[in-house]
PDB file of N, CA and C in Angstrom:
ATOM      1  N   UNK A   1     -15.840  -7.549   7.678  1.00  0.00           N
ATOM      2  CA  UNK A   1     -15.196  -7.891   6.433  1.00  0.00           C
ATOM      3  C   UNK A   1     -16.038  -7.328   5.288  1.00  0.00           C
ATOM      4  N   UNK A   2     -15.462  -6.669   4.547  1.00  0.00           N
ATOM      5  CA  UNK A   2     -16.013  -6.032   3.280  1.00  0.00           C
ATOM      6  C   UNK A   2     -15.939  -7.241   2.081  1.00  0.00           C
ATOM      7  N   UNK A   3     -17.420  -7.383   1.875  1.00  0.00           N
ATOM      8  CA  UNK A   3     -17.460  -8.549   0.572  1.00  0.00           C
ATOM      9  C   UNK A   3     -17.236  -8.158  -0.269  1.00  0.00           C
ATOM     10  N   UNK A   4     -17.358  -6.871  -0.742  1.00  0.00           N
ATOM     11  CA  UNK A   4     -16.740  -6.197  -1.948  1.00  0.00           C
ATOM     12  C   UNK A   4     -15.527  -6.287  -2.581  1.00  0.00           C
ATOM     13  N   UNK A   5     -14.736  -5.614  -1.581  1.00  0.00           N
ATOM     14  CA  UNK A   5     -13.511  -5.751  -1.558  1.00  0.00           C
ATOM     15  C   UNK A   5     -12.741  -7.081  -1.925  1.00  0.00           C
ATOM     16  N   UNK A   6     -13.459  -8.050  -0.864  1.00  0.00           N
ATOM     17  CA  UNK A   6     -13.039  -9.369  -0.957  1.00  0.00           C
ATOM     18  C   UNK A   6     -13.064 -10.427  -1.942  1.00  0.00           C
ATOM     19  N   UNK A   7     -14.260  -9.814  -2.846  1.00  0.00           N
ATOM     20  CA  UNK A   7     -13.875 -10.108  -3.922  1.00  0.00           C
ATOM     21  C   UNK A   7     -13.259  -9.686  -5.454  1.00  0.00           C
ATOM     22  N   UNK A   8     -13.048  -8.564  -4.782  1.00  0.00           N
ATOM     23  CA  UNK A   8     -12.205  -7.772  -5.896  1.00  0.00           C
ATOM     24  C   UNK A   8     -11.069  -8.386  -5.561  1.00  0.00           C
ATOM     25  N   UNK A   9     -10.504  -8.487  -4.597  1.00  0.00           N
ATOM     26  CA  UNK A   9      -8.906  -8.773  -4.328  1.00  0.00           C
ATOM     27  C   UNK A   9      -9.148 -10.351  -4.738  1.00  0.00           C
ATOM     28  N   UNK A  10      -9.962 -11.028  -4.455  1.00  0.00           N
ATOM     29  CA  UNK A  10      -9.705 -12.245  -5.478  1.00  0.00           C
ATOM     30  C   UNK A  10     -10.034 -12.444  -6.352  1.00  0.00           C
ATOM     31  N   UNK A  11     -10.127 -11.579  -7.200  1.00  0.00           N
ATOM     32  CA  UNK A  11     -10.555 -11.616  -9.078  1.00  0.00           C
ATOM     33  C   UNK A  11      -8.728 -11.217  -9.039  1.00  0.00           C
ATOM     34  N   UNK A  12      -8.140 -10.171  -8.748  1.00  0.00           N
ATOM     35  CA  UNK A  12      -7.286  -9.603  -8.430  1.00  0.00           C
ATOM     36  C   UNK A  12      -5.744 -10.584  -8.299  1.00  0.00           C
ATOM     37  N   UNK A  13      -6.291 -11.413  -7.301  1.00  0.00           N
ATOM     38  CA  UNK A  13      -4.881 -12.048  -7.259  1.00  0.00           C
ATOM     39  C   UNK A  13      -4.124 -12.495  -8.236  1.00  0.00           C
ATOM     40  N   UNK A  14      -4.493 -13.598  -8.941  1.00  0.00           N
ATOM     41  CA  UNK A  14      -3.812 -14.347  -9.920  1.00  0.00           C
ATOM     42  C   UNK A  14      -3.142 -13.145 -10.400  1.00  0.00           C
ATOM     43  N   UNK A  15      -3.278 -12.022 -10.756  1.00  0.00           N
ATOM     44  CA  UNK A  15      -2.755 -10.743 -11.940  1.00  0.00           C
ATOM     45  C   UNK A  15      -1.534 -10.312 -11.370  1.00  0.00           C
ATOM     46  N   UNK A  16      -1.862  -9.755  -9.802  1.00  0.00           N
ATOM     47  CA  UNK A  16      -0.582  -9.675  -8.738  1.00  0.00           C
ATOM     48  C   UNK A  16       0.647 -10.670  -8.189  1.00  0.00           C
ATOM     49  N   UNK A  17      -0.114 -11.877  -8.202  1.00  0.00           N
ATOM     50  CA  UNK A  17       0.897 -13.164  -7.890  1.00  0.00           C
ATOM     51  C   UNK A  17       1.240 -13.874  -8.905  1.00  0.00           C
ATOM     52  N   UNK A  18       2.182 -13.341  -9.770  1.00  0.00           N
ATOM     53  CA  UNK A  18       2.830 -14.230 -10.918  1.00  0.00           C
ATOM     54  C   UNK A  18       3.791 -14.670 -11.123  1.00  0.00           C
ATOM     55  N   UNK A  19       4.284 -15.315 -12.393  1.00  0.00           N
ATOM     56  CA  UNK A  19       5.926 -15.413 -12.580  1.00  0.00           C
ATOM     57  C   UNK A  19       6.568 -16.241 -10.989  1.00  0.00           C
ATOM     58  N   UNK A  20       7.491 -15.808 -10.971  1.00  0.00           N
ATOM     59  CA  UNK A  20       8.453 -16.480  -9.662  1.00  0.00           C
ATOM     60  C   UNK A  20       7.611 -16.549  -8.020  1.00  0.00           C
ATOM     61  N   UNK A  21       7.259 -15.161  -8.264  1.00  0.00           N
ATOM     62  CA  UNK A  21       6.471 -15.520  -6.934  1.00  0.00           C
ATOM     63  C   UNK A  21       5.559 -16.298  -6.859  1.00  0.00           C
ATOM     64  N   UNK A  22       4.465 -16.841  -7.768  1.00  0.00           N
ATOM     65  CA  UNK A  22       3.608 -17.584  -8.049  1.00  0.00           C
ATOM     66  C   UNK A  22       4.426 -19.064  -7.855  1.00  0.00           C
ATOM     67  N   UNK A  23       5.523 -19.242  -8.094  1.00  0.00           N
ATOM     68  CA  UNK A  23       6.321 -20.715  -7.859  1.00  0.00           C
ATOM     69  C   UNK A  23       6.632 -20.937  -6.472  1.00  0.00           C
ATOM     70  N   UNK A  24       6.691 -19.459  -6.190  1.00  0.00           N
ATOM     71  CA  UNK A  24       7.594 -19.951  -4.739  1.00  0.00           C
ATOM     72  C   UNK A  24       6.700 -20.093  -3.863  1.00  0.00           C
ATOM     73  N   UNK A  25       5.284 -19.212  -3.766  1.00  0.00           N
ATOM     74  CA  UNK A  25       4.340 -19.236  -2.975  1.00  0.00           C
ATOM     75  C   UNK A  25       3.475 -20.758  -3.103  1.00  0.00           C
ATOM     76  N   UNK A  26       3.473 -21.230  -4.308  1.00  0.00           N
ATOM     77  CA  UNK A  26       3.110 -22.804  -4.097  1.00  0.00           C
ATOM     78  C   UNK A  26       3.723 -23.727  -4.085  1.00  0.00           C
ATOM     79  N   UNK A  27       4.838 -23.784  -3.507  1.00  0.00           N
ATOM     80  CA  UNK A  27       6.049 -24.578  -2.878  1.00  0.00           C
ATOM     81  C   UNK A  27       6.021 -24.649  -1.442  1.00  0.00           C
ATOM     82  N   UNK A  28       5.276 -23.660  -0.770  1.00  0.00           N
ATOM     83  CA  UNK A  28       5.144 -23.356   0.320  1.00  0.00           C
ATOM     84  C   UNK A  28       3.988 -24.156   0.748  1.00  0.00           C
ATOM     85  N   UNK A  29       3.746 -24.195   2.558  1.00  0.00           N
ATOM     86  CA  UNK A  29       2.797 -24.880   2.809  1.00  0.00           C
ATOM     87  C   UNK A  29       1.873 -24.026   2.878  1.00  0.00           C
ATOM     88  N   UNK A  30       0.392 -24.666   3.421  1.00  0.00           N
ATOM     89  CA  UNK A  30      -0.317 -23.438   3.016  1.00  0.00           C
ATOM     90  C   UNK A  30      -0.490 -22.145   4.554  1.00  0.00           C
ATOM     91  N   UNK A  31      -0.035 -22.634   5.578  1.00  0.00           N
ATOM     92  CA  UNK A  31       0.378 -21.315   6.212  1.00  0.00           C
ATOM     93  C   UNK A  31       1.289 -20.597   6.008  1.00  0.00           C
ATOM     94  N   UNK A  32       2.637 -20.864   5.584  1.00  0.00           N
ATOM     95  CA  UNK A  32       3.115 -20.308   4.858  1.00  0.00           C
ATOM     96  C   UNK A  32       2.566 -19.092   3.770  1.00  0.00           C
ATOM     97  N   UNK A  33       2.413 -20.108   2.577  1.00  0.00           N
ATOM     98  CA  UNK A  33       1.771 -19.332   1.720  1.00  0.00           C
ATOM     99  C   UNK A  33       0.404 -18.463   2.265  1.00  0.00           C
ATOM    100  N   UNK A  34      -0.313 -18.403   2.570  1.00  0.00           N
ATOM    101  CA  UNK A  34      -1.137 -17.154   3.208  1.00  0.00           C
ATOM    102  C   UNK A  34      -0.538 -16.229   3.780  1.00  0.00           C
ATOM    103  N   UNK A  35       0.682 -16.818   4.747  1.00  0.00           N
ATOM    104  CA  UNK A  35       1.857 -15.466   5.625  1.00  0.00           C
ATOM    105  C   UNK A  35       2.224 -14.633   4.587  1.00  0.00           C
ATOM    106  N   UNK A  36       2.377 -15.380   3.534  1.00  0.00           N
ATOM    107  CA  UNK A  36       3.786 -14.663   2.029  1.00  0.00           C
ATOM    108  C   UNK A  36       2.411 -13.513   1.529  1.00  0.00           C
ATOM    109  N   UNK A  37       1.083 -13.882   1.336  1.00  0.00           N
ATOM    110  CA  UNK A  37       0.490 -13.028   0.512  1.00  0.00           C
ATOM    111  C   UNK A  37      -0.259 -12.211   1.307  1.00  0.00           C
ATOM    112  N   UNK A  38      -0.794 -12.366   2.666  1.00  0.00           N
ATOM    113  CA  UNK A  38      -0.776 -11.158   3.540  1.00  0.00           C
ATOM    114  C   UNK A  38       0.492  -9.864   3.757  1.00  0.00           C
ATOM    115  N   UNK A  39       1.720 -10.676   3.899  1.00  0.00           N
ATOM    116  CA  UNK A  39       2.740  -9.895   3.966  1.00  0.00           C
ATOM    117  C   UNK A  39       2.932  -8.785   2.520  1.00  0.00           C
ATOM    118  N   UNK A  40       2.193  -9.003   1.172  1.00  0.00           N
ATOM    119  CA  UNK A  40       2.713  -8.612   0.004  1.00  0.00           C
ATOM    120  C   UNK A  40       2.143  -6.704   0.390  1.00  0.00           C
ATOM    121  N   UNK A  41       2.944  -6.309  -0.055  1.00  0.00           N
ATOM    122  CA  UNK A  41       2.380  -4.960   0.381  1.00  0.00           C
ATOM    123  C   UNK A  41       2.620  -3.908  -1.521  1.00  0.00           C
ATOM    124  N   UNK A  42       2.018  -2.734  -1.277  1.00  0.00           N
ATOM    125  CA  UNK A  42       1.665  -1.775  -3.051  1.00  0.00           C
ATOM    126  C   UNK A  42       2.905  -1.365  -2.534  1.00  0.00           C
ATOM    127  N   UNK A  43       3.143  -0.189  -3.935  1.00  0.00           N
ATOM    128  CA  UNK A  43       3.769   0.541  -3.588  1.00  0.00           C
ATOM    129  C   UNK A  43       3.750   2.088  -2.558  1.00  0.00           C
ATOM    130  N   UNK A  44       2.984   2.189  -2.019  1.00  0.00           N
ATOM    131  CA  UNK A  44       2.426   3.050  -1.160  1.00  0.00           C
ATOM    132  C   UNK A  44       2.831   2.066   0.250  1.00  0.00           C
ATOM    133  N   UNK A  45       3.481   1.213   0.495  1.00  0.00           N
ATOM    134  CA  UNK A  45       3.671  -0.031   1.834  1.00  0.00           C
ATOM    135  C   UNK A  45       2.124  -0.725   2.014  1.00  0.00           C
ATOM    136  N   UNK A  46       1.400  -0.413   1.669  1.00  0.00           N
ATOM    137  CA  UNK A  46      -0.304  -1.048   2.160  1.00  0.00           C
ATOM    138  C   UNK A  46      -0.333  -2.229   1.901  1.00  0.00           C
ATOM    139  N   UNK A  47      -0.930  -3.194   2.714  1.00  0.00           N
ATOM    140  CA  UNK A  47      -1.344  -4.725   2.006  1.00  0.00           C
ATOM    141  C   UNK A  47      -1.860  -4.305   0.948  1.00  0.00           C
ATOM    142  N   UNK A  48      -1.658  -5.773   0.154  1.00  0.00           N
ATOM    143  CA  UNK A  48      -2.566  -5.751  -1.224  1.00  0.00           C
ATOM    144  C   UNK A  48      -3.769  -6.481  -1.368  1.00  0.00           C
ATOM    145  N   UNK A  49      -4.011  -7.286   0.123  1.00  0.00           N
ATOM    146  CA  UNK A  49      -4.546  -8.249   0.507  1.00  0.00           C
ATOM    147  C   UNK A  49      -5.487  -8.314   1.210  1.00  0.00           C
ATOM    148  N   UNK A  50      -5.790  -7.149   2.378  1.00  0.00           N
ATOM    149  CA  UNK A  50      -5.928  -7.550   3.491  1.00  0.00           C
ATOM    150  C   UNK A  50      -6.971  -7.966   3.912  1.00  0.00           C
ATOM    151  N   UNK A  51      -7.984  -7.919   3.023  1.00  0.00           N
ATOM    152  CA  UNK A  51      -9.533  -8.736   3.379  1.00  0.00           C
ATOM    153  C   UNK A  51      -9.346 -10.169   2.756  1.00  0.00           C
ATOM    154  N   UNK A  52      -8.622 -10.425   1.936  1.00  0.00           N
ATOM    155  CA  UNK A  52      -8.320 -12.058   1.754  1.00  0.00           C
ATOM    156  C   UNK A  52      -7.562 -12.597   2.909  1.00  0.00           C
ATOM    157  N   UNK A  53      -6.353 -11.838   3.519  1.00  0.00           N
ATOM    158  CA  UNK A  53      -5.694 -12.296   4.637  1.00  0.00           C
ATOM    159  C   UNK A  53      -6.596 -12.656   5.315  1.00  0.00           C
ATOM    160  N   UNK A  54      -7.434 -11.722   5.784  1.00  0.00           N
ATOM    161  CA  UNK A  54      -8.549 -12.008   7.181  1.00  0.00           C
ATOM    162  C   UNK A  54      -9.166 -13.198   6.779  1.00  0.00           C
ATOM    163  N   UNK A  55      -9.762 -13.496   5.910  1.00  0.00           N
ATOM    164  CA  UNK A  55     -10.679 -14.662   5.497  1.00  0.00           C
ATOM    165  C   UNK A  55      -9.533 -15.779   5.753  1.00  0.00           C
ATOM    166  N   UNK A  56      -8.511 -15.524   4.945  1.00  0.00           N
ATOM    167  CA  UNK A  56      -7.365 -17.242   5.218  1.00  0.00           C
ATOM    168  C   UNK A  56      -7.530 -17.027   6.859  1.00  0.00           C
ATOM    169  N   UNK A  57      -7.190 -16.408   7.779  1.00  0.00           N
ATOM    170  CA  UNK A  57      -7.123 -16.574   9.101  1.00  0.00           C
ATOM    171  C   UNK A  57      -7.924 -16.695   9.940  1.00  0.00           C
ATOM    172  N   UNK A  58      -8.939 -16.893   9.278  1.00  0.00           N
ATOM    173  CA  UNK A  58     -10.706 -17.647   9.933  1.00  0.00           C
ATOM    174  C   UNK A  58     -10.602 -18.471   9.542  1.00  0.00           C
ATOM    175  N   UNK A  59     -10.298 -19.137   8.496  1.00  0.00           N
ATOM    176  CA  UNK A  59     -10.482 -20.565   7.637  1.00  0.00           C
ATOM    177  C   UNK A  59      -9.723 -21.147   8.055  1.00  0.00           C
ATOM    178  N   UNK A  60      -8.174 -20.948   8.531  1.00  0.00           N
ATOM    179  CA  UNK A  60      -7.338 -21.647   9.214  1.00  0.00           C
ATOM    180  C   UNK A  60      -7.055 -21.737   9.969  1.00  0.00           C
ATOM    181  N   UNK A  61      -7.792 -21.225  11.233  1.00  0.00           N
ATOM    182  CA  UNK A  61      -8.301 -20.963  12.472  1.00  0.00           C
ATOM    183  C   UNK A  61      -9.796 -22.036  12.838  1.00  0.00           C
ATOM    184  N   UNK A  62     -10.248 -22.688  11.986  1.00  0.00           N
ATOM    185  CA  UNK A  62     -11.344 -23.515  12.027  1.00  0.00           C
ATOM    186  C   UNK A  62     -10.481 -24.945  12.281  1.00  0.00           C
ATOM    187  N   UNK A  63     -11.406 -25.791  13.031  1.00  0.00           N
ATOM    188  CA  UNK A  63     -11.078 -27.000  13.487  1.00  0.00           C
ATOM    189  C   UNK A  63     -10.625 -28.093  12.011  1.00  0.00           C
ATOM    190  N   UNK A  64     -10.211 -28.897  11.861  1.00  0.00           N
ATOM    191  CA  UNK A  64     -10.135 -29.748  10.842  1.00  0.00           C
ATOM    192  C   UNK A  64     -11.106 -31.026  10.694  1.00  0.00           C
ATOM    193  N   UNK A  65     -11.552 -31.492  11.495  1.00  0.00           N
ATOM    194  CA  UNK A  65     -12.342 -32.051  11.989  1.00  0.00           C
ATOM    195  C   UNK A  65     -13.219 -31.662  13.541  1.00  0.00           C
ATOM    196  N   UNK A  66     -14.464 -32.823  13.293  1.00  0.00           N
ATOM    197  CA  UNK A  66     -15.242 -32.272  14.517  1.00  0.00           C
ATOM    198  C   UNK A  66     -14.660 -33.704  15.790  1.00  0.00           C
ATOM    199  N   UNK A  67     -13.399 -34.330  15.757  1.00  0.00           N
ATOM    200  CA  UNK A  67     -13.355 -35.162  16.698  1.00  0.00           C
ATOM    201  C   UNK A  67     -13.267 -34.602  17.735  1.00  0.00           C
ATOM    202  N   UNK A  68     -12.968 -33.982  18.175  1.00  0.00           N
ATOM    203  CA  UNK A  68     -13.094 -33.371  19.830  1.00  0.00           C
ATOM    204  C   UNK A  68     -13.892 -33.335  20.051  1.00  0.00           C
ATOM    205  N   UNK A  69     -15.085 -32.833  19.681  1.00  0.00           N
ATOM    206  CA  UNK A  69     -16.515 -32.510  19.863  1.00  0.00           C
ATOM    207  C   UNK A  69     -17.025 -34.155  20.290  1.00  0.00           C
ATOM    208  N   UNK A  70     -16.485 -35.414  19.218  1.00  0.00           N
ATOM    209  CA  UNK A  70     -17.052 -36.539  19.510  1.00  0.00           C
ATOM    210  C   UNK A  70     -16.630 -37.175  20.630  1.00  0.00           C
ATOM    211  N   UNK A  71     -15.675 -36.729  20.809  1.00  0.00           N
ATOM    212  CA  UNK A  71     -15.096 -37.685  22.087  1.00  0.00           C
ATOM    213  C   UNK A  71     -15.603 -37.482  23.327  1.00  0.00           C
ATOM    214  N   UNK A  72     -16.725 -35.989  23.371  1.00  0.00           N
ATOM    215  CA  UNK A  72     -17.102 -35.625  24.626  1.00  0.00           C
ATOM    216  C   UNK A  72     -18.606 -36.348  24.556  1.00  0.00           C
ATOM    217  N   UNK A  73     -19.185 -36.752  23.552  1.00  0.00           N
ATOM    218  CA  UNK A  73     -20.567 -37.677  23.904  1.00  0.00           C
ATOM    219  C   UNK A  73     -20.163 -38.964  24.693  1.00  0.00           C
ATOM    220  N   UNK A  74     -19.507 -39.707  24.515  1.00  0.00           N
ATOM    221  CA  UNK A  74     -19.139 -40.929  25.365  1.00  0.00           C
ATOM    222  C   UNK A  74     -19.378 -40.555  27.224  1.00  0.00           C
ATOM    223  N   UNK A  75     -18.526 -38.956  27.232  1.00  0.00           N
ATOM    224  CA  UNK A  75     -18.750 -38.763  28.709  1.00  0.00           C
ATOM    225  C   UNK A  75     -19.934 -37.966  29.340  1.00  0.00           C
ATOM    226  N   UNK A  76     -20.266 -36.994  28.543  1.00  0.00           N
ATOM    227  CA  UNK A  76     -21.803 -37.132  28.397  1.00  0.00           C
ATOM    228  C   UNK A  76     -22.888 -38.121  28.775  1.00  0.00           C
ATOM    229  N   UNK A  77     -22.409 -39.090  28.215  1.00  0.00           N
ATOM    230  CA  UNK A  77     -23.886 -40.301  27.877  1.00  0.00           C
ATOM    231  C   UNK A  77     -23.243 -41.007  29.535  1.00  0.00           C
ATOM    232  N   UNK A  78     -21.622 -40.996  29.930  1.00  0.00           N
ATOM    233  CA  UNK A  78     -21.548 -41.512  31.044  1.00  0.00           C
ATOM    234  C   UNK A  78     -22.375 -41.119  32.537  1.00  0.00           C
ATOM    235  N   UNK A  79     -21.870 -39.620  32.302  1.00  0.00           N
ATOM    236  CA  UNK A  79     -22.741 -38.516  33.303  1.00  0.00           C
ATOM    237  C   UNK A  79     -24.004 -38.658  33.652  1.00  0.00           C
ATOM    238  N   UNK A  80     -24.680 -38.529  32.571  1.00  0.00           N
ATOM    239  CA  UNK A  80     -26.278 -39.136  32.217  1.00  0.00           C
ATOM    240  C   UNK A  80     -26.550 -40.059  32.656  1.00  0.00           C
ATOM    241  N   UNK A  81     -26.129 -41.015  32.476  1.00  0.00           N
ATOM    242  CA  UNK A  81     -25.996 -42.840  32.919  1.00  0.00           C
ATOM    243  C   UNK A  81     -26.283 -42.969  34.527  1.00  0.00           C
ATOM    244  N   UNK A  82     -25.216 -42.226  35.020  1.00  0.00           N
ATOM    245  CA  UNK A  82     -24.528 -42.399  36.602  1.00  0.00           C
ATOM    246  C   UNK A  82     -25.852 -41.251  37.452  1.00  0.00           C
ATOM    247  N   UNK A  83     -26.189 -40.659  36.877  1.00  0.00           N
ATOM    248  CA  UNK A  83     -27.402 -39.554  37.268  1.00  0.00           C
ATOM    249  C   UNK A  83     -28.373 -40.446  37.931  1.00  0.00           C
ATOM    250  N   UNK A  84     -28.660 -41.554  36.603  1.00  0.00           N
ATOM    251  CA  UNK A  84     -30.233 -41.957  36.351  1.00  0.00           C
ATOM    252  C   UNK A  84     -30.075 -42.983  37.408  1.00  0.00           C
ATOM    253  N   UNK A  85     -29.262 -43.521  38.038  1.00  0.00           N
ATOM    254  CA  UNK A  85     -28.926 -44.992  38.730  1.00  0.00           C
ATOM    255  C   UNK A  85     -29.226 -44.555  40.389  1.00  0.00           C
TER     256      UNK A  85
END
């Protein structure tokens, strides 16, 4: 991922996403809305986006919480337990 870039295209956005599309894209949920502004393409067809896309699709690709992770110490500490006996 180019940090450069990545943050040019988000100094960038607000200027590109305005007016109507700016309404409709935050009406949307937010996978949605990331689909709508990856999909936005120049006039040449190119994303306008595509190092912000990548970043939304790591970020929303991350867990929401760490409960899964917790639920496996209980069986852990059981394993451990049943070892030592």
């Amino acid at each position: 991922m180019d940090a450069n870039r990545l943050a040019q295209e988000w100094r960038t956005a607000p200027i590109e996403i305005e007016g109507s599309l700016r309404a409709r894209i935050l009406a949307m949920t937010v996978e949605e809305a990331w689909g709508k502004i990856g999909s936005l393409k120049n006039f040449m067809d190119q994303p306008i986006f595509p190092e912000l896309s990548k970043l939304a699709d790591i970020v929303l690709s991350l867990p929401h919480s760490n409960a899964e992770a917790e639920r496996i110490f209980p069986i852990v500490t059981d394993v451990k337990c049943k070892k030592k006996k």
